[in-house]
Protein backbone atom coordinates (compact mmCIF):
# COMPACT_ATOMS: atom_id res chain seq x y z
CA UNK A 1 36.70 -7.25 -24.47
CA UNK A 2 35.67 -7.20 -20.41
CA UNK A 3 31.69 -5.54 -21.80
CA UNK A 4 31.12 -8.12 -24.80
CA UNK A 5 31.71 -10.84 -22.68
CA UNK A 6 29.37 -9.53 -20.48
CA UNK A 7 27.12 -8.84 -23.66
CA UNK A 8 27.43 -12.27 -24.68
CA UNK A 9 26.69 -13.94 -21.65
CA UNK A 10 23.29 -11.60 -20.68
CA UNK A 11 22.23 -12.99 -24.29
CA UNK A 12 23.45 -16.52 -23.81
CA UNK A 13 21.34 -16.21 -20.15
CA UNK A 14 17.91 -14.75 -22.15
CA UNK A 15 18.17 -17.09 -24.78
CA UNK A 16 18.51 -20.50 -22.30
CA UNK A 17 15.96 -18.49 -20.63
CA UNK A 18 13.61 -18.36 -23.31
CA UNK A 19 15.02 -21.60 -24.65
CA UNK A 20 13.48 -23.63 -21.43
CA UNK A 21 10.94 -22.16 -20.92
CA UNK A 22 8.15 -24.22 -18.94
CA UNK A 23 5.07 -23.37 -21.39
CA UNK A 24 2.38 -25.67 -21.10
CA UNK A 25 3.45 -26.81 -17.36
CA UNK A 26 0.34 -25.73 -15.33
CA UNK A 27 1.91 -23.89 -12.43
CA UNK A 28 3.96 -22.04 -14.98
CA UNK A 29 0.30 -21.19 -17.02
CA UNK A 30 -1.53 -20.50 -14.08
CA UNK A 31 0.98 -18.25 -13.15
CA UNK A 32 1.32 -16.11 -16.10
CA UNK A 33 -2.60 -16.03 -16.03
CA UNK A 34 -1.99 -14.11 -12.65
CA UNK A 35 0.38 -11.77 -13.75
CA UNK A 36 -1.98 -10.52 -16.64
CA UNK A 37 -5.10 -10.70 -13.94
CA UNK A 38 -2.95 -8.56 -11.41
CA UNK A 39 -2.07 -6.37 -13.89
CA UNK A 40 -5.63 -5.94 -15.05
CA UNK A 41 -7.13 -5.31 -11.41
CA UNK A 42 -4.10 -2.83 -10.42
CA UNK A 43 -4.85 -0.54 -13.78
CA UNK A 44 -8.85 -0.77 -13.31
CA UNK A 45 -8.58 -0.56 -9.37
CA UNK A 46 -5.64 1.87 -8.80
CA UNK A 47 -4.07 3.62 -11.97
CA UNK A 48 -7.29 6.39 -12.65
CA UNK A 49 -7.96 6.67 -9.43
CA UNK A 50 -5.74 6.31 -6.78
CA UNK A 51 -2.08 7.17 -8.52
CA UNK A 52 -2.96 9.57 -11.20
CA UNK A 53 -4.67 12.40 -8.19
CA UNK A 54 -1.17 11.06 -6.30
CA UNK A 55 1.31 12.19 -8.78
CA UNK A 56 -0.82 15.70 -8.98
CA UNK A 57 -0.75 15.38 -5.46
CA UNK A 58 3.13 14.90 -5.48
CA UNK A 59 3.24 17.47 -8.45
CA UNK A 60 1.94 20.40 -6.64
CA UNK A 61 4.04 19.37 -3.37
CA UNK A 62 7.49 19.91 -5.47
CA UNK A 63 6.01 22.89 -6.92
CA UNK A 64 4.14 25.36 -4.61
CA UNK A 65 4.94 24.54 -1.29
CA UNK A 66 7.66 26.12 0.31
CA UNK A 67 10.66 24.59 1.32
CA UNK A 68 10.91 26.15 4.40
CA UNK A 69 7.36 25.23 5.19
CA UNK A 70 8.31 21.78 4.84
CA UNK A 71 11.80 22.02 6.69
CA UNK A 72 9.61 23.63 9.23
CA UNK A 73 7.42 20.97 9.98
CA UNK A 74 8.78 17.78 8.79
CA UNK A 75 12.55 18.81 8.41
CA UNK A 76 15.58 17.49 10.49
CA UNK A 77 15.90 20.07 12.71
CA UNK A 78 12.25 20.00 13.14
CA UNK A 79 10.45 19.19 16.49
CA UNK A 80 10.52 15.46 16.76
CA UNK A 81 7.30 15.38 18.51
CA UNK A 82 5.49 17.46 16.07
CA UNK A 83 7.64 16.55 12.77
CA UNK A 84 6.63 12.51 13.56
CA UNK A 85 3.16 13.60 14.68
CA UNK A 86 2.52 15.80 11.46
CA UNK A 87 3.96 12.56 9.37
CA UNK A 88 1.85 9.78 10.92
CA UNK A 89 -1.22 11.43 11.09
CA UNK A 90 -0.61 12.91 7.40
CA UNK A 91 -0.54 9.30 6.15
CA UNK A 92 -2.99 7.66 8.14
CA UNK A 93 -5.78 10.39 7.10
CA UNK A 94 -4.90 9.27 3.79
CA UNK A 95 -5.37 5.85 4.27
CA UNK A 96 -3.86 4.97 0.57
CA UNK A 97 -2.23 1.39 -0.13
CA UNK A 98 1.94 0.74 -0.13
CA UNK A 99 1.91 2.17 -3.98
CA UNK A 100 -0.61 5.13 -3.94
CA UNK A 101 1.53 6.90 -1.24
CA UNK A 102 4.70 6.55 -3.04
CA UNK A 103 4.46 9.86 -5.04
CA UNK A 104 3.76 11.65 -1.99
CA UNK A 105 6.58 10.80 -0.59
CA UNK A 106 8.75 10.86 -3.25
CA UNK A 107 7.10 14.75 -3.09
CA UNK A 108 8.17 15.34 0.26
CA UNK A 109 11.54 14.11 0.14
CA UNK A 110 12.55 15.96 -2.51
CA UNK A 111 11.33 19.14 -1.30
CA UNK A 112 13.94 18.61 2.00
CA UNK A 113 11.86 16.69 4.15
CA UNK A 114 14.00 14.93 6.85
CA UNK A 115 14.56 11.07 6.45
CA UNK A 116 12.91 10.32 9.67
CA UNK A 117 9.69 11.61 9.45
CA UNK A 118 9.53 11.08 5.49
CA UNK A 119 10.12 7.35 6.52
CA UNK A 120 7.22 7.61 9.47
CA UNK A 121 4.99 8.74 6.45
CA UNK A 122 5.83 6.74 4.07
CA UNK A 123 4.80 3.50 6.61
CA UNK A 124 1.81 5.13 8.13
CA UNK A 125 -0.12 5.80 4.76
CA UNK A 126 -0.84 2.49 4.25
CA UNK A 127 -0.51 0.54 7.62
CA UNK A 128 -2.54 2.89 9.45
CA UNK A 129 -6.00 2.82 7.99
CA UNK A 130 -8.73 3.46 10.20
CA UNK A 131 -11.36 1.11 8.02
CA UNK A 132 -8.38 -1.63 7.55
CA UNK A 133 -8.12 -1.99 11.36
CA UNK A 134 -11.62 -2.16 12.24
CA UNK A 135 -12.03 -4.90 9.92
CA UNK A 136 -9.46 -6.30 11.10
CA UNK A 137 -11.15 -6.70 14.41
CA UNK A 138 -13.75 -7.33 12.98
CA UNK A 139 -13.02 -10.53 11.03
CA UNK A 140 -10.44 -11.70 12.99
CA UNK A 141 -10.96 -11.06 16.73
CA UNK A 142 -10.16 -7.72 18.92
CA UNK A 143 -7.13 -8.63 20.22
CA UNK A 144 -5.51 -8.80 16.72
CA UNK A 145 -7.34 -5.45 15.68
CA UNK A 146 -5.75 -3.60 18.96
CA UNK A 147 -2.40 -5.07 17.96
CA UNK A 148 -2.25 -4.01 14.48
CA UNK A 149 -3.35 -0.45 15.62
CA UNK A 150 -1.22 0.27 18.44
CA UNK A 151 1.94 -1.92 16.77
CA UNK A 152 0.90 0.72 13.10
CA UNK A 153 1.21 3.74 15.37
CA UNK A 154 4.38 2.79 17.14
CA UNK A 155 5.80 1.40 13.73
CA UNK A 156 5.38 4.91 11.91
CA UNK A 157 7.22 6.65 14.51
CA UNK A 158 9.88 3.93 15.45
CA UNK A 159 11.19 3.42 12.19
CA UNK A 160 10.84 6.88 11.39
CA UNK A 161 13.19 7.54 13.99
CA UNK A 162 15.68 4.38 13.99
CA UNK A 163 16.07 5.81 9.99
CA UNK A 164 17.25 9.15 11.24
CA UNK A 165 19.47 7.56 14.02
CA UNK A 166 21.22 5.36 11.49
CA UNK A 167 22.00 8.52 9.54
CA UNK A 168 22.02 10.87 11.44
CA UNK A 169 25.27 12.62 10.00
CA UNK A 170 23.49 13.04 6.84
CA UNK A 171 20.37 14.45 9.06
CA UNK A 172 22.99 17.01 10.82
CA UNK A 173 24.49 18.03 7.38
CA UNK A 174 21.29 18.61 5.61
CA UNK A 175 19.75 20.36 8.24
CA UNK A 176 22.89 22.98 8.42
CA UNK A 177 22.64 23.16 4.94
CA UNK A 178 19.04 24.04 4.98
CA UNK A 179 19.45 26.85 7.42
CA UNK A 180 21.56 28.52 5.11
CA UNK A 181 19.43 28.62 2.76
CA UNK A 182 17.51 32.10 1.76
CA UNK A 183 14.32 32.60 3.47
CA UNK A 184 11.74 32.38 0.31
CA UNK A 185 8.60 34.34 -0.09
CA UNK A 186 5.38 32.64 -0.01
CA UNK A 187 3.29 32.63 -3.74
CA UNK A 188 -0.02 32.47 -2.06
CA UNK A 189 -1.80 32.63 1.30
CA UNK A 190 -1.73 29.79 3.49
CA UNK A 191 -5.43 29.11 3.09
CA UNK A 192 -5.30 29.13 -0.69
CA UNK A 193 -2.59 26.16 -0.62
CA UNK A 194 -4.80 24.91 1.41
CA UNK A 195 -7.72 24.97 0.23
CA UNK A 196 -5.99 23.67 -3.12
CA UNK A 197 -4.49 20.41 -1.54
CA UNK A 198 -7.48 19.58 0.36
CA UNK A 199 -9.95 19.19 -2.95
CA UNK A 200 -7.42 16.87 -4.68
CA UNK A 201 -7.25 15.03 -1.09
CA UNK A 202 -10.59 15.15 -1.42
CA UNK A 203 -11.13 13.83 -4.63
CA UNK A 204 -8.42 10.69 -4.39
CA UNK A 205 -10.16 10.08 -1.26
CA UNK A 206 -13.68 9.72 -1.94
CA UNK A 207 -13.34 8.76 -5.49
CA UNK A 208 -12.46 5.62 -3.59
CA UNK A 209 -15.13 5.02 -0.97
CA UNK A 210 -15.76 1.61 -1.06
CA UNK A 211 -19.01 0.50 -0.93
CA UNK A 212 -20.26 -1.70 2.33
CA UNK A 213 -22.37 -4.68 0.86
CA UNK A 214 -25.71 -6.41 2.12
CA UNK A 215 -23.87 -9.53 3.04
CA UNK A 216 -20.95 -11.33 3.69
CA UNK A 217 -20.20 -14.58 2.91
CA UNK A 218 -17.20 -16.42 4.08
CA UNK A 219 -15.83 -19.81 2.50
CA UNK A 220 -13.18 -21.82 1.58
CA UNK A 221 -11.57 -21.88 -1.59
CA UNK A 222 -9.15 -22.62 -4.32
CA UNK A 223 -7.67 -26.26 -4.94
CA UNK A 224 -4.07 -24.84 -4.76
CA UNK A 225 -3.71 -24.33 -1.41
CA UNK A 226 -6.57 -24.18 1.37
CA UNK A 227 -7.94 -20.74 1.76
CA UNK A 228 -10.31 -18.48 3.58
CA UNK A 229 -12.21 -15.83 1.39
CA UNK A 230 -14.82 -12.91 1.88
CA UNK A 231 -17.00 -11.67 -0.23
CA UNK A 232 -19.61 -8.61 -0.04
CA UNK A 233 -22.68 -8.32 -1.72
CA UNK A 234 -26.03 -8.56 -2.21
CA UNK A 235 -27.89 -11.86 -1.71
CA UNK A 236 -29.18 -13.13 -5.18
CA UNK A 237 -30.65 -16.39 -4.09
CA UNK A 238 -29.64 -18.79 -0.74
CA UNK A 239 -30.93 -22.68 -0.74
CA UNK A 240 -29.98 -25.74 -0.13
CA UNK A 241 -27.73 -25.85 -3.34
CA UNK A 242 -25.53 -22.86 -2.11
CA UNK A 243 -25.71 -18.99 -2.00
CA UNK A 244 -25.42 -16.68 -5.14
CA UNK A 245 -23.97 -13.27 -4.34
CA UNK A 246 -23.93 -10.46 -6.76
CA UNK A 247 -20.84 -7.96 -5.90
CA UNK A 248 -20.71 -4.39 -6.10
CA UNK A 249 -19.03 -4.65 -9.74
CA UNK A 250 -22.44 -6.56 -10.91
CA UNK A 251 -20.55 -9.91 -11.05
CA UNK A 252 -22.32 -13.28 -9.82
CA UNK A 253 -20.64 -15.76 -7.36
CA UNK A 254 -22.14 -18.93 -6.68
CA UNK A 255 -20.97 -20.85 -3.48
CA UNK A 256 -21.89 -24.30 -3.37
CA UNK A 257 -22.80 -25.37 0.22
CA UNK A 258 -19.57 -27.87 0.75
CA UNK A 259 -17.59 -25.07 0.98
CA UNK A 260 -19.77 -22.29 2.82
CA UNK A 261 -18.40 -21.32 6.23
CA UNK A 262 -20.90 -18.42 6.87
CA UNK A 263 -23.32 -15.76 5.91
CA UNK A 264 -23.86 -12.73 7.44
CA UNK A 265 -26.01 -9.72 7.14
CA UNK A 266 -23.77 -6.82 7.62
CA UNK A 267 -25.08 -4.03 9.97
CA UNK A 268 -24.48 -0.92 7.35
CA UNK A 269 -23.69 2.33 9.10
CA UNK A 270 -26.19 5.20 7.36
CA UNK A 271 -23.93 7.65 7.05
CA UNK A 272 -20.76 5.67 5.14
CA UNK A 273 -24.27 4.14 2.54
CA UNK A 274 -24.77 8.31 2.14
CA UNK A 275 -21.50 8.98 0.94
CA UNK A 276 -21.04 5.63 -0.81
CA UNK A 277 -24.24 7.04 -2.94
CA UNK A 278 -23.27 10.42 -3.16
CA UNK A 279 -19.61 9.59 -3.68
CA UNK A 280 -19.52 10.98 -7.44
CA UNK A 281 -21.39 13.95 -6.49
CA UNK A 282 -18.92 14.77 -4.18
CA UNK A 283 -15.96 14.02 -6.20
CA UNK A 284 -17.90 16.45 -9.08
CA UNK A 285 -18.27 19.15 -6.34
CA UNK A 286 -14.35 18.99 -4.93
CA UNK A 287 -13.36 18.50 -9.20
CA UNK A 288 -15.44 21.44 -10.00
CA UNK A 289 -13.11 23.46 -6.82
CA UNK A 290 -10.17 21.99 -7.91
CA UNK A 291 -10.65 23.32 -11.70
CA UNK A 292 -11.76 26.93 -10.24
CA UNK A 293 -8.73 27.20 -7.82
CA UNK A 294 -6.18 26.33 -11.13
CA UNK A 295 -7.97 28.69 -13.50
CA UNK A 296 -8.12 31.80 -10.92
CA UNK A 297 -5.52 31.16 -8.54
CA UNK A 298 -2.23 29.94 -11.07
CA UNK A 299 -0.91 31.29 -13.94
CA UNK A 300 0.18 29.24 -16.84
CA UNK A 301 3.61 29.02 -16.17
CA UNK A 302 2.79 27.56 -13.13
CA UNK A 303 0.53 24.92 -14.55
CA UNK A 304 3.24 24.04 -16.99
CA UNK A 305 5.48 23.47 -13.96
CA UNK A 306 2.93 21.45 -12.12
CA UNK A 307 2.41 19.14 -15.23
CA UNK A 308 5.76 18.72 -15.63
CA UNK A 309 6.39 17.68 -12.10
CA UNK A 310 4.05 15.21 -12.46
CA UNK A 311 4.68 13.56 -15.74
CA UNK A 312 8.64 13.66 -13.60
CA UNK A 313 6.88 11.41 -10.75
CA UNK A 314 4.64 9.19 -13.28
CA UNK A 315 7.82 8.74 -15.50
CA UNK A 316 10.34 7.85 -12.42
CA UNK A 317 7.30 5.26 -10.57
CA UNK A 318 4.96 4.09 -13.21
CA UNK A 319 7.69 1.52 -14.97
CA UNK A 320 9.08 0.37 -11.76
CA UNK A 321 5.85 -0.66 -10.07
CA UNK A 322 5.00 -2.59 -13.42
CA UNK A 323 8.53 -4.33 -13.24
CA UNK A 324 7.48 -5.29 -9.51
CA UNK A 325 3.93 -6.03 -10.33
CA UNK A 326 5.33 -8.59 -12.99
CA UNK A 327 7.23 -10.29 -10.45
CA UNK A 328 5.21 -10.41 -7.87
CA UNK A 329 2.08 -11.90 -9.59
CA UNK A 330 4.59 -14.47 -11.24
CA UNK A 331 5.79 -15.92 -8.08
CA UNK A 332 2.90 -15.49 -5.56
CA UNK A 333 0.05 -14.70 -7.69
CA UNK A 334 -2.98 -12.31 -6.59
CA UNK A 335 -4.80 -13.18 -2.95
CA UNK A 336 -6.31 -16.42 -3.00
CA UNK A 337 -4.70 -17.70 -6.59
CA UNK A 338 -1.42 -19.06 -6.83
CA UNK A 339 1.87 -18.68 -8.53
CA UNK A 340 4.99 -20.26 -8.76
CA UNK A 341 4.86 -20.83 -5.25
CA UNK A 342 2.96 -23.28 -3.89
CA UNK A 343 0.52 -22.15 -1.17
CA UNK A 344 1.29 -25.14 0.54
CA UNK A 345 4.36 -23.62 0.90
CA UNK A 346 3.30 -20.44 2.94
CA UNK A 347 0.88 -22.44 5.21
CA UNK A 348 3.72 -24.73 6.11
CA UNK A 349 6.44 -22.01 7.20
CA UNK A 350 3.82 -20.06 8.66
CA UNK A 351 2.72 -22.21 11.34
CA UNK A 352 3.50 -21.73 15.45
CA UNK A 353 5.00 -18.55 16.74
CA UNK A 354 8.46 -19.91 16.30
CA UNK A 355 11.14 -17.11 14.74
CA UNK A 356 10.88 -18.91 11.46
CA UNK A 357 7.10 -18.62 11.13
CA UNK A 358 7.50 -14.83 12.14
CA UNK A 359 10.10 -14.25 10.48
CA UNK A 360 8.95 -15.74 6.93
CA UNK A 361 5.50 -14.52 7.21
CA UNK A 362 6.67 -10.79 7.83
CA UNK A 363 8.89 -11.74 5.08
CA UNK A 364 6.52 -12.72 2.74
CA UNK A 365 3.91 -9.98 3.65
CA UNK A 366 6.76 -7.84 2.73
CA UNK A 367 7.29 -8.73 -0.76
CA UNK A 368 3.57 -9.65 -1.93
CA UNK A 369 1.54 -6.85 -2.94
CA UNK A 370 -1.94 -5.96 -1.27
CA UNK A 371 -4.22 -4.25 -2.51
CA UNK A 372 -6.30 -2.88 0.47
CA UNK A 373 -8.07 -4.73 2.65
CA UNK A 374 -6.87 -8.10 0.91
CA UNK A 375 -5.00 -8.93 3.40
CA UNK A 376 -7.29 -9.94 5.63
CA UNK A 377 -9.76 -12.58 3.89
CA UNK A 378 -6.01 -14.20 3.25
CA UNK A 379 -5.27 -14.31 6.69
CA UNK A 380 -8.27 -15.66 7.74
CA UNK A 381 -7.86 -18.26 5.69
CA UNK A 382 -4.22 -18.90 6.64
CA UNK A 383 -4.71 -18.96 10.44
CA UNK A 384 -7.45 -21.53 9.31
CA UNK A 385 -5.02 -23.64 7.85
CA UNK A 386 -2.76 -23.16 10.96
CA UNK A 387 -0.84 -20.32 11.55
CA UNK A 388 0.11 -18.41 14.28
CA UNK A 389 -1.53 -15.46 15.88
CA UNK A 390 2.23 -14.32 16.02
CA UNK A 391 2.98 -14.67 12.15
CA UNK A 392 -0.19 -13.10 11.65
CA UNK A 393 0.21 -10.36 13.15
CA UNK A 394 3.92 -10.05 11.55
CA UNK A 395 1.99 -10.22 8.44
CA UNK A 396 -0.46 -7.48 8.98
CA UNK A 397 2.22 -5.02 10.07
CA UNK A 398 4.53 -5.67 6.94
CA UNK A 399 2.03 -6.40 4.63
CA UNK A 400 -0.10 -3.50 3.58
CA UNK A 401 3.20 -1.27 3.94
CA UNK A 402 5.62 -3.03 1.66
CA UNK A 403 4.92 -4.42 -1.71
CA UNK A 404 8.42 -6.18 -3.73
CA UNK A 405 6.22 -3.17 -6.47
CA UNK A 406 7.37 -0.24 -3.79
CA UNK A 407 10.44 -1.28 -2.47
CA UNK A 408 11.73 -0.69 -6.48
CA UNK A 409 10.30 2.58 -6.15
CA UNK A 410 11.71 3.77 -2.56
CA UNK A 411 14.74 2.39 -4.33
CA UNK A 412 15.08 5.08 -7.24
CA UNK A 413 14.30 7.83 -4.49
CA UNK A 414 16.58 7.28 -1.57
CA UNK A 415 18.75 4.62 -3.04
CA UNK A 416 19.86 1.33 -2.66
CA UNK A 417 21.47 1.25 0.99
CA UNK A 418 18.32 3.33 2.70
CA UNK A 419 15.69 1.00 0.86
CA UNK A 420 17.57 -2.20 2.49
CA UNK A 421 17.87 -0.61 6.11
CA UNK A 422 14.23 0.69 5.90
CA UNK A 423 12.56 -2.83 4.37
CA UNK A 424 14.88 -4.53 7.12
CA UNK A 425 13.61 -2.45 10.00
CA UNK A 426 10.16 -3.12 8.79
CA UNK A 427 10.63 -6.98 8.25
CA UNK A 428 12.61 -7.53 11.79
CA UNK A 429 10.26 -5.20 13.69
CA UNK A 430 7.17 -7.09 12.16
CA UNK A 431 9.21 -10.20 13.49
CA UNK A 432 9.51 -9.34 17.01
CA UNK A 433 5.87 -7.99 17.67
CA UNK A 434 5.08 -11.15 16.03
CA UNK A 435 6.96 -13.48 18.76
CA UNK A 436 5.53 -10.66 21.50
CA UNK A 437 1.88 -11.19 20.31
CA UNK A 438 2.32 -15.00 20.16
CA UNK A 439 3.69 -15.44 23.24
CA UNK A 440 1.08 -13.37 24.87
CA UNK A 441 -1.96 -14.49 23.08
């Protein structure tokens, strides 16, 4: 009797749901336009290229490389110093966004990695990238660019270690566990694993080089909510009735003069244009390694395993970061649109360095998804329309990290109670360097 009632009542709750729902309202519209143009740039920007060489990535991880290698380095009873080094620097050479590194991680936990470290690379994939922070800087001032790179740094290895703290019984038990565990033979040299990991590195790195435009032009936009946006491009045409700029995906964008802040020639650096040219090339050349080192070096049962191992990853992640996706472009819609909440909204709780505005904006940053480098043109405009240098910072150092897309994820790997303690630490440390940074700045 107890499970039909609940049966009856998860119907009655769809049905009213569907029953009222606000179609033809134009927040509601404009919102569901967001959800299918999120989903849209997330499979053409991310799904071929970023998570599919991830899952292979976490694939081969659960399948040839040693446990005790792992246990070794990035284990509990590891060497702090060089388990959170390996971990930090691991993520930040990858530089991948808050859902690109979640297979890898999901790779090394399961093959025994400790919860500390695991945790310090799980944050420093996508807080600490290089090109992120020196845009940062960049756009937004150096002070603000030092911040987010020192507070990224200290982040990965705080957390990392405040995780294994808070469970460190668990730490203890798995540890003792793992040292009674038989000492397994290696399958292939060192520099064969090697040499295997670093082409599909390779490839998932440079198959997404982004390419540095001619010129950037800065304005305000969108009649939601007031905000600042940057585009790169080439210069089509620039007169007194505004500037066209053609983007690297061949699209036009005219901005009419009332709303142009700026236009600057970017200074390109000659050797980033090389590989932006050359970028396929070089993805055919680490491919054409990659294909070699599978035929010669792995026998089919092994391949078998490895596909398996990643269809487990793509099956256990893929569904989850749509369910997030869904959510997340419903309520706060893709950078510089809008969803169900207002923009007005943000701006307003976002303003001061008060432990609200921190607070909220880390908040926030948490739960929206990124994509990378998004998060600055946002904040640019945002600290436009008043806020902090505090919340902004508190922004940048939970944004890019968390996504409401991967906390479902980390969820279904480490479980409920570990998800909530990690996103906390994240949200309330992003808080505090927040009020620090305000105060100082």
């Amino acid at each position: 009797m107890h499970d039909k009632l609940k049966k009856f009542l998860l119907i009655a709750a769809v049905f009213l749901g569907c029953f009222y729902l606000p179609v033809g309202k134009v927040r509601f519209d404009n919102a569901v336009f967001e959800v299918l143009s999120l989903l849209r740039s997330y499979a053409r920007e991310h799904v071929l290229l970023c998570l599919v060489p991830a899952f292979f990535i976490a694939g081969a991880i659960a399948c040839f490389v040693s446990k005790a290698s792992v246990m070794k380095y990035l284990g509990p009873a590891a060497n702090k110093i060089l388990a959170y080094g390996v971990a930090s620097i691991s993520g930040s050479v990858l530089a991948v966004c808050s859902c690109t590194v979640l297979p890898l991680f999901a790779g090394i936990w399961r093959m025994g990695a400790g919860l500390g470290p695991a945790c310090a690379f799980l944050y420093s994939g996508p807080a600490i990238n290089v090109l992120a922070i020196i845009l940062t800087a960049r756009v937004l001032g150096l002070e603000i660019g030092i911040a987010r790179a020192v507070g990224a740094v200290l982040f990965s290895i705080i957390i990392g270690a405040l995780m294994h703290l808070i469970y460190r019984k668990e730490e203890v038990a798995k540890a003792t566990a793992a040292m009674q565990l038989p000492q397994e033979e290696p399958g292939r040299p060192l520099w064969k694993n090697a040499m295997f990991f670093a082409s599909m590195v390779g490839i998932l790195v440079f198959a997404n080089w982004a390419r540095s435009g001619d010129a950037r032009a800065v304005f305000l936009c969108c009649p939601g909510g007031l905000t600042t946006y940057k585009l790169e491009g080439k210069i089509v045409s620039q007169n007194t009735q505004g500037v066209v700029v053609l983007d690297s995906a061949g699209n036009e964008h005219k901005i009419d003069p009332e709303v142009l802040q700026s236009v600057e020639q970017v200074k390109k650096n000659p050797a980033y244009e090389t590989i932006f040219h050359n970028k396929w090339f070089i993805v055919a050349v680490f491919g054409a390694g990659f294909m070699w080192m599978v035929w010669r070096w792995f026998n089919g049962t092994e391949r078998v395993e490895w596909l398996n191992a990643t269809w487990d990853f793509a099956v256990q992640i893929l569904p989850l970061l749509l369910a997030g996706i869904l959510v997340s472009g419903l309520l706060l819609g893709r950078p510089g649109h809008e969803g169900m909440i207002p923009n007005e909204w943000v701006e307003w709780a976002v303003g001061g360095n008060s432990v609200r505005a921190n607070f909220l904006s880390a908040l926030v940053g948490a739960f929206m998804y990124f994509a990378t480098l998004t998060e600055i043109p946002i904040l640019q405009g945002l600290i436009g329309s008043g806020m902090g240098k505090g919340p902004a910072l508190a922004l940048l150092l939970a944004g890019p990290a968390l996504s409401l897309p991967s906390m479902l994820v980390i969820r279904s790997i480490m479980g409920m109670q570990k998800t909530v303690v990690y996103c906390s630490l994240v949200v309330v440390m992003a808080t505090i360097s927040g009020m620090i940074y305000g105060a100082m700045f």
